[in-house]
C-alpha atoms as a PDB file:
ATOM      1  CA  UNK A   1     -12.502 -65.481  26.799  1.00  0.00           C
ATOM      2  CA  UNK A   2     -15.438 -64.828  28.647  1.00  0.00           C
ATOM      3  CA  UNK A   3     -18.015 -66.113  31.079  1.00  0.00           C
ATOM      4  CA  UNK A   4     -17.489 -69.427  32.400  1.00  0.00           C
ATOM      5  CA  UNK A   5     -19.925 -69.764  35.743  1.00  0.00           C
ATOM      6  CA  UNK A   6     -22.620 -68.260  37.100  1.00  0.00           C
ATOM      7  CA  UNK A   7     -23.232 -69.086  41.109  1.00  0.00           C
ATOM      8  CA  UNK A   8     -26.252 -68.182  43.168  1.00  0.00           C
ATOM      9  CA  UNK A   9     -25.994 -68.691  46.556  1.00  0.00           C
ATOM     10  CA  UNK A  10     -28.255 -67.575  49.613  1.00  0.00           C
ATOM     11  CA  UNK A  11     -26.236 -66.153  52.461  1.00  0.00           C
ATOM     12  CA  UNK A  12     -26.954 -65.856  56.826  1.00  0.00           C
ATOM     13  CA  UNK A  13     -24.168 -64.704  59.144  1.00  0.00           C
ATOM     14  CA  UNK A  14     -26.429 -67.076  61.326  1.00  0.00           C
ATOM     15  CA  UNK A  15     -24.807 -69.965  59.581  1.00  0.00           C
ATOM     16  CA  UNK A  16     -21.758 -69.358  61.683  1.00  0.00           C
ATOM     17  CA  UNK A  17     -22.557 -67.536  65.130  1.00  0.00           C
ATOM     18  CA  UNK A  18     -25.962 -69.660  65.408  1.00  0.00           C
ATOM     19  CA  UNK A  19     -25.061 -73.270  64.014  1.00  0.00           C
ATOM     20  CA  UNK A  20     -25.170 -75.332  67.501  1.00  0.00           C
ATOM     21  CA  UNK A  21     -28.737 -73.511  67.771  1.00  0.00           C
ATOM     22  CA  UNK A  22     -29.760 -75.678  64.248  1.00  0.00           C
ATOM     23  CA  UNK A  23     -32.460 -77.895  64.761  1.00  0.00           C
ATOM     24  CA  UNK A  24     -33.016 -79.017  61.038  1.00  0.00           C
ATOM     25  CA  UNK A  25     -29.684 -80.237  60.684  1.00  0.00           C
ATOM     26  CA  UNK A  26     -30.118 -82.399  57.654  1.00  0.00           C
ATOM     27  CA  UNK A  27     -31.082 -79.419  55.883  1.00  0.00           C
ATOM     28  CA  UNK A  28     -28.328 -77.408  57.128  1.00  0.00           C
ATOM     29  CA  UNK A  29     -25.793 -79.876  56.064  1.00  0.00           C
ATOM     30  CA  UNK A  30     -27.280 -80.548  53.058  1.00  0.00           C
ATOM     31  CA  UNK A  31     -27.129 -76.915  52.007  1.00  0.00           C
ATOM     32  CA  UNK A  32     -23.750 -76.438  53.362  1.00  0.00           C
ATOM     33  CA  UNK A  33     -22.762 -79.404  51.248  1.00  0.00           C
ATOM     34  CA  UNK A  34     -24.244 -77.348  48.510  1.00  0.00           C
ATOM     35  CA  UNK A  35     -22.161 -74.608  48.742  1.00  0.00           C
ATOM     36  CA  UNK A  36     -19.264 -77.212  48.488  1.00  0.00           C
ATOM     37  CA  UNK A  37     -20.282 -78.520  45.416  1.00  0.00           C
ATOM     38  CA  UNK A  38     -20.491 -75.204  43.906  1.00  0.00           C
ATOM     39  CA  UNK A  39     -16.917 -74.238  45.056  1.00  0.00           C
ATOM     40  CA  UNK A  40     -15.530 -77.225  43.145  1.00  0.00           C
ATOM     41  CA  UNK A  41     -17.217 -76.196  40.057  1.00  0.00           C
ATOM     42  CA  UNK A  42     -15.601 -73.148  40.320  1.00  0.00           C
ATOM     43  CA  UNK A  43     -12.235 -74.590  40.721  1.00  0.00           C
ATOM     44  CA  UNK A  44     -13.224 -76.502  37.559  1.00  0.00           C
ATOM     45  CA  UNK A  45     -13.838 -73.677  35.866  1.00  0.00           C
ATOM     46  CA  UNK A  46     -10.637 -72.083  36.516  1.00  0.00           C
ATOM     47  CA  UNK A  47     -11.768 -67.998  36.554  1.00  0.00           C
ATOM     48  CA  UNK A  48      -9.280 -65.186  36.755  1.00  0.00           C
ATOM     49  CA  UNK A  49     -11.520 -63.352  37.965  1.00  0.00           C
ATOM     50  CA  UNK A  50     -15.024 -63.633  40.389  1.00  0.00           C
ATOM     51  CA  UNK A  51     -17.405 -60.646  40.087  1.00  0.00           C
ATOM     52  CA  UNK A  52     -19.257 -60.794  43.188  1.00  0.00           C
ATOM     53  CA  UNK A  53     -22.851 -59.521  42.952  1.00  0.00           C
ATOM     54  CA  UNK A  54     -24.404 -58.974  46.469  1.00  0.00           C
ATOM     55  CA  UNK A  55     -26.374 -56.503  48.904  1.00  0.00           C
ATOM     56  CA  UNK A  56     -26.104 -54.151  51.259  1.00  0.00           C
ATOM     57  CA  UNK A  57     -26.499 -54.836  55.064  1.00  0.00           C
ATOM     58  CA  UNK A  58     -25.402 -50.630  56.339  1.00  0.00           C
ATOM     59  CA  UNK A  59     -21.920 -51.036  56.663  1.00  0.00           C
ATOM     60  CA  UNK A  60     -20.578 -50.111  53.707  1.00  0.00           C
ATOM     61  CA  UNK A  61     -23.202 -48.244  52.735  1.00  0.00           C
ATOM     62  CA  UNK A  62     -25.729 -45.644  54.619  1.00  0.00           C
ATOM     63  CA  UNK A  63     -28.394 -43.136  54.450  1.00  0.00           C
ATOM     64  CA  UNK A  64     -25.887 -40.155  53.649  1.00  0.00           C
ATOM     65  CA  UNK A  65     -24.709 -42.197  50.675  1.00  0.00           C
ATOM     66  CA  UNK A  66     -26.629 -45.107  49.154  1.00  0.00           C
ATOM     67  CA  UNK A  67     -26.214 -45.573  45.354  1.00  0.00           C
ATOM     68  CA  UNK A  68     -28.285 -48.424  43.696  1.00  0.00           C
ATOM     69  CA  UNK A  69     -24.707 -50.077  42.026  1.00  0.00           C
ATOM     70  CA  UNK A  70     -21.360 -49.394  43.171  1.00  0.00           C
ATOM     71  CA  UNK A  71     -18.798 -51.202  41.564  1.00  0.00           C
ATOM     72  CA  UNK A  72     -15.465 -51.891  43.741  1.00  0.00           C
ATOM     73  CA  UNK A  73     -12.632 -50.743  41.524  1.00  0.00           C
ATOM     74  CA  UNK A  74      -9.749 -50.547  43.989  1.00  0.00           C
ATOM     75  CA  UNK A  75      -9.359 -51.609  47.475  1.00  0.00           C
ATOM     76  CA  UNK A  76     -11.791 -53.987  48.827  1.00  0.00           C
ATOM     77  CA  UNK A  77     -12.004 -54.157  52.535  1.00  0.00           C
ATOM     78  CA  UNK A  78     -14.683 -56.857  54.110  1.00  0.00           C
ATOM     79  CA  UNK A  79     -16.315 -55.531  57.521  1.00  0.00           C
ATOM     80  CA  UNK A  80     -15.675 -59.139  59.440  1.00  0.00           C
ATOM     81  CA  UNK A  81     -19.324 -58.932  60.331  1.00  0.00           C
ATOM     82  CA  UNK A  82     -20.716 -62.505  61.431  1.00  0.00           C
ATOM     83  CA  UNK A  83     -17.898 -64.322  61.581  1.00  0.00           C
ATOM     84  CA  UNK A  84     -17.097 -63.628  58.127  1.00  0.00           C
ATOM     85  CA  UNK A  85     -13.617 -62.805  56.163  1.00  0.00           C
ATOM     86  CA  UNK A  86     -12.392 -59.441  57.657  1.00  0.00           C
ATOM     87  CA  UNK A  87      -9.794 -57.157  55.869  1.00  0.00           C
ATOM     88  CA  UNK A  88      -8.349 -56.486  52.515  1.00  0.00           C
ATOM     89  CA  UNK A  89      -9.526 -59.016  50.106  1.00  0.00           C
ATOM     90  CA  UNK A  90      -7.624 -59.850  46.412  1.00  0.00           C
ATOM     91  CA  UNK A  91      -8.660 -57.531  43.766  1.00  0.00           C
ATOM     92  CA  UNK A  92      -8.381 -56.553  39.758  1.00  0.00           C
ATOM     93  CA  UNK A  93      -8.722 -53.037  39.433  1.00  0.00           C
ATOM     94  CA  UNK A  94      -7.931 -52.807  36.032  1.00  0.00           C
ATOM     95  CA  UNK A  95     -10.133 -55.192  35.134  1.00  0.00           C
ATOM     96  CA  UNK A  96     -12.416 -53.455  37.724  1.00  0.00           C
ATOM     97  CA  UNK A  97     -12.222 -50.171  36.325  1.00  0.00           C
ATOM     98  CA  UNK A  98     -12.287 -50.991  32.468  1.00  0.00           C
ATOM     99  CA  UNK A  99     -15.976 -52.848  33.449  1.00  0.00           C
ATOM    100  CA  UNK A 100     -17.191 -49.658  35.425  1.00  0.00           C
ATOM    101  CA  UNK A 101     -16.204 -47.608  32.322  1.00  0.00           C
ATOM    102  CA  UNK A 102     -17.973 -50.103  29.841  1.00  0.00           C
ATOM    103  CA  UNK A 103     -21.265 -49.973  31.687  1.00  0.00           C
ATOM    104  CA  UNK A 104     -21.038 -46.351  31.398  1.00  0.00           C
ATOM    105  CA  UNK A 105     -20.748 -46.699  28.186  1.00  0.00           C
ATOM    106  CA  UNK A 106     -23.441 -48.691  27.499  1.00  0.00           C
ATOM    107  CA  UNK A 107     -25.939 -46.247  29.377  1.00  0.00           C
ATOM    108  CA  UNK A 108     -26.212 -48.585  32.962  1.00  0.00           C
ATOM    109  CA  UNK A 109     -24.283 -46.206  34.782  1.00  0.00           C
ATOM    110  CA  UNK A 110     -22.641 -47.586  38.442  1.00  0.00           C
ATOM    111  CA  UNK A 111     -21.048 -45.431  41.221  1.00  0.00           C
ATOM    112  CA  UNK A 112     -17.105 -46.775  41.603  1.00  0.00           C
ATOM    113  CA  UNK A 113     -15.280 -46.957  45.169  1.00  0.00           C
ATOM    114  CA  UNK A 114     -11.681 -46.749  45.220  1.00  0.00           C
ATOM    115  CA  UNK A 115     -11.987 -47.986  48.757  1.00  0.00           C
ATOM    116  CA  UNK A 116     -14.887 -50.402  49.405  1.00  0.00           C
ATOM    117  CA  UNK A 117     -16.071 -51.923  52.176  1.00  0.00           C
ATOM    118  CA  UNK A 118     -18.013 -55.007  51.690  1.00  0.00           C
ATOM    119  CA  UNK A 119     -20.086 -56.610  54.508  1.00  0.00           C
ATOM    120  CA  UNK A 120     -21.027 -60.527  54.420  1.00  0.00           C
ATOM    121  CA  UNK A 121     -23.478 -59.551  51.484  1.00  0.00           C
ATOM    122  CA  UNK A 122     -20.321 -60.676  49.771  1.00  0.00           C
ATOM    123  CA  UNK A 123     -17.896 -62.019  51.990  1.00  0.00           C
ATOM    124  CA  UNK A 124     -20.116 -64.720  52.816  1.00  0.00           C
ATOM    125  CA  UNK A 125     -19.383 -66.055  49.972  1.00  0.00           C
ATOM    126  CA  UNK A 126     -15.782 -65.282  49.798  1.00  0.00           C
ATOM    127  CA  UNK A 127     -16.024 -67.202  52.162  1.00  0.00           C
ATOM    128  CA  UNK A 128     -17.759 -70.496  51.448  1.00  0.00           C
ATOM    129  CA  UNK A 129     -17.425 -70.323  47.613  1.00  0.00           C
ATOM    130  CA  UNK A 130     -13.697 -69.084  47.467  1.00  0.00           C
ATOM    131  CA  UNK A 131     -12.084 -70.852  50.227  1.00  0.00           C
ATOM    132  CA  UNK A 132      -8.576 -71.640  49.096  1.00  0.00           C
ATOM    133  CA  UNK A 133      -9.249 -70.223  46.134  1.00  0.00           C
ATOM    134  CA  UNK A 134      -6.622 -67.728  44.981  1.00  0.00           C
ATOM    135  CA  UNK A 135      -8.915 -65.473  42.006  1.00  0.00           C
ATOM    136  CA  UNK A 136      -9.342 -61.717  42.647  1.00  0.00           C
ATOM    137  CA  UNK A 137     -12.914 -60.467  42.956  1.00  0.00           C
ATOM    138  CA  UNK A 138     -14.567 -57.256  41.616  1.00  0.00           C
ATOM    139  CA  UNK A 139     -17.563 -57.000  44.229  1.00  0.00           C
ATOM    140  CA  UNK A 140     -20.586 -54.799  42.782  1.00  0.00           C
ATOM    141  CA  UNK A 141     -23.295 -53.828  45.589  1.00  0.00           C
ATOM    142  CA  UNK A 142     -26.894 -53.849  44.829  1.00  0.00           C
ATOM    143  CA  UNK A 143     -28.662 -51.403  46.869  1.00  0.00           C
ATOM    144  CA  UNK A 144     -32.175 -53.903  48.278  1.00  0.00           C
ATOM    145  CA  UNK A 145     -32.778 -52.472  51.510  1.00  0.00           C
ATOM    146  CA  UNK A 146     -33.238 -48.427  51.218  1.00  0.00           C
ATOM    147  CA  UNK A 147     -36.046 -47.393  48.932  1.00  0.00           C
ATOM    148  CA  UNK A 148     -36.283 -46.500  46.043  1.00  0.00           C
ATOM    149  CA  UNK A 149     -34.906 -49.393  45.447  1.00  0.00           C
ATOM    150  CA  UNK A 150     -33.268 -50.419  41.498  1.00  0.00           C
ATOM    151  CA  UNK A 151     -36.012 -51.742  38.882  1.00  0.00           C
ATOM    152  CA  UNK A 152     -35.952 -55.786  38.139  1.00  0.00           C
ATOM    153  CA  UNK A 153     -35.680 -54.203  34.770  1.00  0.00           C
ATOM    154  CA  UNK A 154     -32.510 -52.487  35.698  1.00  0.00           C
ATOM    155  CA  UNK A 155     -31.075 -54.979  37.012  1.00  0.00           C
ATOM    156  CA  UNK A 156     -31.242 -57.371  34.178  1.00  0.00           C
ATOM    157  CA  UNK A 157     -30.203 -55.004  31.671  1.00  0.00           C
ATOM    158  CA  UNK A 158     -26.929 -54.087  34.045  1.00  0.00           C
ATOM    159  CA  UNK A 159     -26.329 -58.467  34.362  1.00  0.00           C
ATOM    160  CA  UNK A 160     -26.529 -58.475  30.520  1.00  0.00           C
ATOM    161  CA  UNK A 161     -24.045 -55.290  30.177  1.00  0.00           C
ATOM    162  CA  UNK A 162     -22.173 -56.996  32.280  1.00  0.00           C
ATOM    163  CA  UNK A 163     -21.470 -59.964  29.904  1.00  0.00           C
ATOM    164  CA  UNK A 164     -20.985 -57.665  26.955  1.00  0.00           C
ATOM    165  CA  UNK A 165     -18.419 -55.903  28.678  1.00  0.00           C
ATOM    166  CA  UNK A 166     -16.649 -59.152  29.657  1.00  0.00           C
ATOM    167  CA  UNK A 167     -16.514 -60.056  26.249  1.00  0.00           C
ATOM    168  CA  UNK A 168     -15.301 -56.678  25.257  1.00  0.00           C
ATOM    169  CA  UNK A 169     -12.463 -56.551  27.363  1.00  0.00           C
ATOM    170  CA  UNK A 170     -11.920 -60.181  26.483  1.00  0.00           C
ATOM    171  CA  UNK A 171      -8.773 -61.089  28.388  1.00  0.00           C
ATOM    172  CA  UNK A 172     -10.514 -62.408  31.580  1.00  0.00           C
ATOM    173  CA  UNK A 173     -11.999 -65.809  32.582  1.00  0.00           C
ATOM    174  CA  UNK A 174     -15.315 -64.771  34.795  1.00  0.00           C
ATOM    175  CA  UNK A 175     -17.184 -66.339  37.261  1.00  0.00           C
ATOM    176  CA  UNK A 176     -20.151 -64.476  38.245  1.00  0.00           C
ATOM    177  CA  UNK A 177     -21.456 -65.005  41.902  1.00  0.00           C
ATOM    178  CA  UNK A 178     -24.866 -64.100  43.135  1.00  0.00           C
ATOM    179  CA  UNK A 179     -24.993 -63.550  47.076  1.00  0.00           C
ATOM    180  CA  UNK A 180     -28.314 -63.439  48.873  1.00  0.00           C
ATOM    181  CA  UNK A 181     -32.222 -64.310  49.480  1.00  0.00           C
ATOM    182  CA  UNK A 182     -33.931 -66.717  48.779  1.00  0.00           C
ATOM    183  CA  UNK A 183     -37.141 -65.822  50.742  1.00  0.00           C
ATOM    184  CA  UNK A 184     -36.581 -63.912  53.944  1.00  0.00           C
ATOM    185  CA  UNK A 185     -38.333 -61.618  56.322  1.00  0.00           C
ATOM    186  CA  UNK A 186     -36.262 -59.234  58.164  1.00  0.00           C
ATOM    187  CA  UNK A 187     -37.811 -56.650  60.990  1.00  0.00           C
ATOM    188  CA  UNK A 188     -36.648 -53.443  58.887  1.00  0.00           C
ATOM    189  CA  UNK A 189     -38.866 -50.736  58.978  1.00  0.00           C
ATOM    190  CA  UNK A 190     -40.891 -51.112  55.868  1.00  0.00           C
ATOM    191  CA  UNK A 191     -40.964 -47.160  55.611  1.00  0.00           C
ATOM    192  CA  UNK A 192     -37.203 -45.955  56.748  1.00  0.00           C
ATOM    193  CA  UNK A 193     -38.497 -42.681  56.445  1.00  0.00           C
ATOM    194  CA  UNK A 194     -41.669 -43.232  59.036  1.00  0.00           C
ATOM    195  CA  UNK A 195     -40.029 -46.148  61.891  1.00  0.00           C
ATOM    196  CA  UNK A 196     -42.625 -47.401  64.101  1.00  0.00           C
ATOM    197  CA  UNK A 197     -41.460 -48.253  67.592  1.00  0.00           C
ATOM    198  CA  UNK A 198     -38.255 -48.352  69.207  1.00  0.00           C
ATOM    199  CA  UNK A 199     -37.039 -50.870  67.271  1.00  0.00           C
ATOM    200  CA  UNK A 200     -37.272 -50.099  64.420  1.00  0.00           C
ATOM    201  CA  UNK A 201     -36.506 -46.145  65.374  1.00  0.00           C
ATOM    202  CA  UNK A 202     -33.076 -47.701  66.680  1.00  0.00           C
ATOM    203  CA  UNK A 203     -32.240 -49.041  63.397  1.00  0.00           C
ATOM    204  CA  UNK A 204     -33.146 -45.726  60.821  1.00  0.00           C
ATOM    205  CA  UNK A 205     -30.207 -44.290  63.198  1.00  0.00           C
ATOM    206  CA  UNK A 206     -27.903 -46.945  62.978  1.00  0.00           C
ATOM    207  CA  UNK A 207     -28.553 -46.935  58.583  1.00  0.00           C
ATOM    208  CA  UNK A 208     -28.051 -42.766  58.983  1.00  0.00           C
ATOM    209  CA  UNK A 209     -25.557 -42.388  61.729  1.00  0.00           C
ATOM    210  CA  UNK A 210     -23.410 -45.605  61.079  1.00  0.00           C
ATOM    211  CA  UNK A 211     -20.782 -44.688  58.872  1.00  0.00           C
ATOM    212  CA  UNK A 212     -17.120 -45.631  60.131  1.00  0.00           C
ATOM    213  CA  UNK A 213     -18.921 -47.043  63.607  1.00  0.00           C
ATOM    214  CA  UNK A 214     -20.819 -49.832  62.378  1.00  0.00           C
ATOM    215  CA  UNK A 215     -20.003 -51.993  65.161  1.00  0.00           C
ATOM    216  CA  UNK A 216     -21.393 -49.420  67.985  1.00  0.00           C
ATOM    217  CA  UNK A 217     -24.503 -50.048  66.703  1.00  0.00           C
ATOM    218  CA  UNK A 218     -23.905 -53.963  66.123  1.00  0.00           C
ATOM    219  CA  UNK A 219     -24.904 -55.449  69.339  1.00  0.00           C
ATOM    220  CA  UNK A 220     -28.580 -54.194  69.477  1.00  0.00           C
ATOM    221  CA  UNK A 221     -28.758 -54.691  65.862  1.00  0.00           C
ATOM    222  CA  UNK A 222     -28.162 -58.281  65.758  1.00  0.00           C
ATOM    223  CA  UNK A 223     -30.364 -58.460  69.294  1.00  0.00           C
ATOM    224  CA  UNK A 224     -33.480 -57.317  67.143  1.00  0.00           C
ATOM    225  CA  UNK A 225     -32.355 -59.657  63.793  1.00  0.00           C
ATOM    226  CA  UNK A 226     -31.830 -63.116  66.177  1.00  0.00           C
ATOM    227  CA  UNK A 227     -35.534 -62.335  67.646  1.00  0.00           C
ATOM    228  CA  UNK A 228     -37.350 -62.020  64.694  1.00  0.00           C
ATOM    229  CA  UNK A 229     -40.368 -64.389  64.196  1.00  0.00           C
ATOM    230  CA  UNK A 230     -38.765 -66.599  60.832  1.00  0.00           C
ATOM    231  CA  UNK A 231     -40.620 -66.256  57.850  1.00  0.00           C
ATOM    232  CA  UNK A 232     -40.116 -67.887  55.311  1.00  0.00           C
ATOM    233  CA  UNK A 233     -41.559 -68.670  51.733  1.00  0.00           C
ATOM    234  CA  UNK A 234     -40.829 -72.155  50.879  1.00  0.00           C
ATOM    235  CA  UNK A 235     -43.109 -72.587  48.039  1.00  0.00           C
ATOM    236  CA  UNK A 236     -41.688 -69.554  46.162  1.00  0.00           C
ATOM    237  CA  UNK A 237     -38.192 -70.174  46.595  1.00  0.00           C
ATOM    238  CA  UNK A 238     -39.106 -73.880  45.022  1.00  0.00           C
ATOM    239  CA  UNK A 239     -40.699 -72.279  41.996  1.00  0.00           C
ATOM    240  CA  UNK A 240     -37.924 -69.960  41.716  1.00  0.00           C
ATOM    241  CA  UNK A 241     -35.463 -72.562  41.263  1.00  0.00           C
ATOM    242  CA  UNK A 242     -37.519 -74.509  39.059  1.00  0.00           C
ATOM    243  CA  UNK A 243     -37.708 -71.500  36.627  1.00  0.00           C
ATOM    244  CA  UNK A 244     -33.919 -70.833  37.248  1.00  0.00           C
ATOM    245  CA  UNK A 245     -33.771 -74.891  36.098  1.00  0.00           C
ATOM    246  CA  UNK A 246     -36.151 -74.490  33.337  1.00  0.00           C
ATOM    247  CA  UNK A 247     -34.495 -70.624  32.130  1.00  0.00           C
ATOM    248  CA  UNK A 248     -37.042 -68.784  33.141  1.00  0.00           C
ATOM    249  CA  UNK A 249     -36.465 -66.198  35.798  1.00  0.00           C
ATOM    250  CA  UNK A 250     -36.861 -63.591  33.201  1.00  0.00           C
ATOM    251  CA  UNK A 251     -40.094 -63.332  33.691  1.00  0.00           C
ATOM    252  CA  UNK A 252     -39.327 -62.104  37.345  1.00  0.00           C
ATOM    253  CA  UNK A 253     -37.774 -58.608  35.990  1.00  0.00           C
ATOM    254  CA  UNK A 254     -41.184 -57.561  35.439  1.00  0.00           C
ATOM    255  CA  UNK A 255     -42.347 -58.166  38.728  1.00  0.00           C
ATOM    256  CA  UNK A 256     -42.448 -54.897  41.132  1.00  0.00           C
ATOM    257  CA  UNK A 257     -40.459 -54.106  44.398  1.00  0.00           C
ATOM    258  CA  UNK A 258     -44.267 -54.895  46.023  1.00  0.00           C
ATOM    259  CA  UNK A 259     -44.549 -58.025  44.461  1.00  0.00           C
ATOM    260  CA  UNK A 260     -41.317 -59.327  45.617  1.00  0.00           C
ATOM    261  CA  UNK A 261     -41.910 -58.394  49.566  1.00  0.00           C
ATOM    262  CA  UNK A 262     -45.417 -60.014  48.903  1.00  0.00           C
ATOM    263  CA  UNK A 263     -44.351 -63.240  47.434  1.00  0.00           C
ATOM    264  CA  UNK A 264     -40.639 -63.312  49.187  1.00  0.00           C
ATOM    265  CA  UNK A 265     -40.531 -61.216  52.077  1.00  0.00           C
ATOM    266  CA  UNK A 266     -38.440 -58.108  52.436  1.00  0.00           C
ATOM    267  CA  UNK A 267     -35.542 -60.013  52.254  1.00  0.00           C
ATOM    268  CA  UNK A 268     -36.442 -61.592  48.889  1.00  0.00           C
ATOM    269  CA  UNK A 269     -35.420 -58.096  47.538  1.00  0.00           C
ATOM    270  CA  UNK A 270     -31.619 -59.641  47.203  1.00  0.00           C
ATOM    271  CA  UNK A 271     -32.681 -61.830  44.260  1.00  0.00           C
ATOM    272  CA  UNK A 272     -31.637 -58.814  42.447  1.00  0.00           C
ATOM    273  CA  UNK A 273     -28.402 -60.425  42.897  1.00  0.00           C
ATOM    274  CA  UNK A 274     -29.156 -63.544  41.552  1.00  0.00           C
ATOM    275  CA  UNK A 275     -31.591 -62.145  38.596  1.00  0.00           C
ATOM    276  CA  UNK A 276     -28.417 -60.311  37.616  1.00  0.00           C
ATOM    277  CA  UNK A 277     -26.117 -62.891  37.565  1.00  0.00           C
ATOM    278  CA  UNK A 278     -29.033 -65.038  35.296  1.00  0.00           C
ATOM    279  CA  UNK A 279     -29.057 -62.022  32.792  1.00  0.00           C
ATOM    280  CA  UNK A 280     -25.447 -61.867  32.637  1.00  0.00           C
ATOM    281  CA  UNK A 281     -25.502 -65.828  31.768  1.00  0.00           C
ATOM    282  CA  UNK A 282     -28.479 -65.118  29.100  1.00  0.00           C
ATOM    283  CA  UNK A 283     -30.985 -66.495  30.748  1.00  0.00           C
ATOM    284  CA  UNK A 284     -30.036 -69.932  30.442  1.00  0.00           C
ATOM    285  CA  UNK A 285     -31.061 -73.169  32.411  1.00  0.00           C
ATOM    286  CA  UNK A 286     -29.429 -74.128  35.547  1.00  0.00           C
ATOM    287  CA  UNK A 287     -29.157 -76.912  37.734  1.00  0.00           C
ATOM    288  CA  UNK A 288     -30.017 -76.286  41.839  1.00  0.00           C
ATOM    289  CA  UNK A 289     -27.291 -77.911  43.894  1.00  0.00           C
ATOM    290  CA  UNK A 290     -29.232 -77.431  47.247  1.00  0.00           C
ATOM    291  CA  UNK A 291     -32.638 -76.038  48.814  1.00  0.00           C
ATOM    292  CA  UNK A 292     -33.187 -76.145  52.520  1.00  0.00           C
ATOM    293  CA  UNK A 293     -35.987 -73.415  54.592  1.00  0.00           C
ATOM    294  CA  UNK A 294     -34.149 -72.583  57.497  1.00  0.00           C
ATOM    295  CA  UNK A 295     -36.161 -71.179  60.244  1.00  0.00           C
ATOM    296  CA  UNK A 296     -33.086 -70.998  62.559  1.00  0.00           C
ATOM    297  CA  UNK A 297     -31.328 -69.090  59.608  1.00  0.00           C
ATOM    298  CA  UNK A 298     -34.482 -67.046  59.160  1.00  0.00           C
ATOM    299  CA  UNK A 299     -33.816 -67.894  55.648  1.00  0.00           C
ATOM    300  CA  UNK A 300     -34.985 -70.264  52.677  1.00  0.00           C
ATOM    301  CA  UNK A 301     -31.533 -71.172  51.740  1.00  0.00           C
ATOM    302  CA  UNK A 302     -30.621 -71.745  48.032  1.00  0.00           C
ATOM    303  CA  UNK A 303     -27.555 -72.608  45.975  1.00  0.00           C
ATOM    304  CA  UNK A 304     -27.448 -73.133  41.944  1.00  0.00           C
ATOM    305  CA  UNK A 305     -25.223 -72.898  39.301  1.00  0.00           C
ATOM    306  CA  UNK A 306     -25.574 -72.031  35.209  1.00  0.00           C
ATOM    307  CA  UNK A 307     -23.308 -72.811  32.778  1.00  0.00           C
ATOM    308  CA  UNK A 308     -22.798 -70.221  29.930  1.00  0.00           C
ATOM    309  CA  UNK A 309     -24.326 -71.510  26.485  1.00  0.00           C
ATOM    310  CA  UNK A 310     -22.143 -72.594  24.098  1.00  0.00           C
ATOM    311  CA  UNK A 311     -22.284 -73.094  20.544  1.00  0.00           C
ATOM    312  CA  UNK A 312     -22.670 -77.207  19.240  1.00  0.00           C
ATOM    313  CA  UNK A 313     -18.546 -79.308  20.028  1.00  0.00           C
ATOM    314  CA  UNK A 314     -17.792 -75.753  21.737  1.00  0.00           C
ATOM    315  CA  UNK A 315     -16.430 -75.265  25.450  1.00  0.00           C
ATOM    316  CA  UNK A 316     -15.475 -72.266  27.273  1.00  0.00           C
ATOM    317  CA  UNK A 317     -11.815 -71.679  27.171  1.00  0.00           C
END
């Protein structure tokens, strides 16, 4: 057995404290019903497992102690943040711990958390994709907000360790899930190292000082991320899916850290998640099941799926 799915989906905890503030509401429905149609192709492809690639939003994660991978291979815990799943979530560490070990292996080393605490980087999409669904995940963190951040190169050759290892271990159904971008400006110091104003001075301490009291630090936090001017970058996020569609975002793991904030915003650093997830999958063409620039979201918001290729009269099973 091996992969059978690969999901990208953007994420916004605006999508549930902010929804009566929508004013494009076609578009948020029709990328809600989106994420619905990607949850039933999960179901149809009956995983045993979901790895969960996603980012880091400084509550799991901090200044002290920010690796670019960490793989959860024990206790999962999600952070509630944004109206989002809170609490233990269902896990495989075995099946967690023999992946960690085969990266290793294979020379694309991740950190490993016995105890894990995910924020809605992933359990957004617990959420939304996994509703009712009873699979375990393994969540693995990208690290897209503290520089230096991971290669695009990297990246890709982790997502295609990834689906050597599945097929190593090769008693697990996978689903792979991408969780964030698409395009996105957020008002993060572009320099944590040199903040400018109070601001963004407020939120270096919160990313150094917030371990175990995330949600002291919460209320300004958010204050600063609902008042940002949206930007968004609709044309990119349309050519991204059209290479996704056409099995091309390849070419993006050459691109630079720079050239993503130029072309995507700051935010577009998370389609490390999904360029992962495409490696893992080979590369191959996909389908977009929604595409909606939401302003009130601060986010272009994107969901598509890839099926694994399959040799001619040959399914997945």
């Amino acid at each position: 057995m091996s992969i059978v799915l690969g999901i990208g989906a953007s994420h916004s905890t605006l999508m549930n404290t902010h929804w009566d503030k929508v004013v494009h509401t076609d578009r948020a429905e029709a990328f809600r019903d989106g994420l619905a149609t990607a949850r039933d192709r999960i179901v149809e492809a009956r995983p045993d497992v979901v790895v969960l690639v996603g980012s880091n939003h400084f509550r799991g994660f901090w200044l002290d102690l920010i690796p670019s991978f960490t793989m959860g291979v024990g206790e999962v815990v999600a952070a509630g943040d944004g109206g989002t799943p809170k609490g233990p979530q269902k896990t495989d560490p075995e099946f967690a711990r023999a992946l960690a070990q085969y990266l290793v292996d294979a020379g694309t080393e991740v950190a490993i958390s016995a105890r894990l605490q995910i924020d809605h980087g992933q359990s957004h999409a617990i959420q939304y994709l996994l509703d009712g669904i009873d699979v375990p995940v393994v969540p693995l963190v990208v690290n897209v907000f503290a520089a230096p951040l991971p290669t695009l190169t990297r990246v890709a050759e982790l997502g295609r360790n990834i689906a050597q290892a599945i097929e190593s271990i090769g008693d697990r159904r996978v689903a792979i899930v991408a969780s964030g971008g698409l395009s996105h400006q957020l008002p993060w110091p572009s320099d944590w190292t040199a903040p400018e104003g109070e601001d963004e001075e407020f939120l270096v301490e919160a990313w150094l000082n917030g371990r175990g009291e995330w949600e002291r630090y919460d209320k300004r936090r958010r204050e600063i991320i609902v008042g940002a001017q949206p930007t968004i970058f609709p044309e990119f996020d349309e050519q991204f899916l059209r290479d996704l569609e056409h099995g091309d975002l390849q070419k993006y793991t050459q691109w630079t850290s720079e050239q993503i904030a130029e072309n995507a915003g700051n935010g577009g650093q998370e389609l490390r998640t999904w360029l992962m997830m495409a490696a893992a999958l080979g590369f191959a063409p996909g389908k977009t099941l929604a595409y909606s620039p939401m302003p009130e979201w601060l986010t272009g918001m994107g969901v598509a799926v890839i099926e694994p290729e399959s040799t001619p009269g040959e399914k997945n099973s």
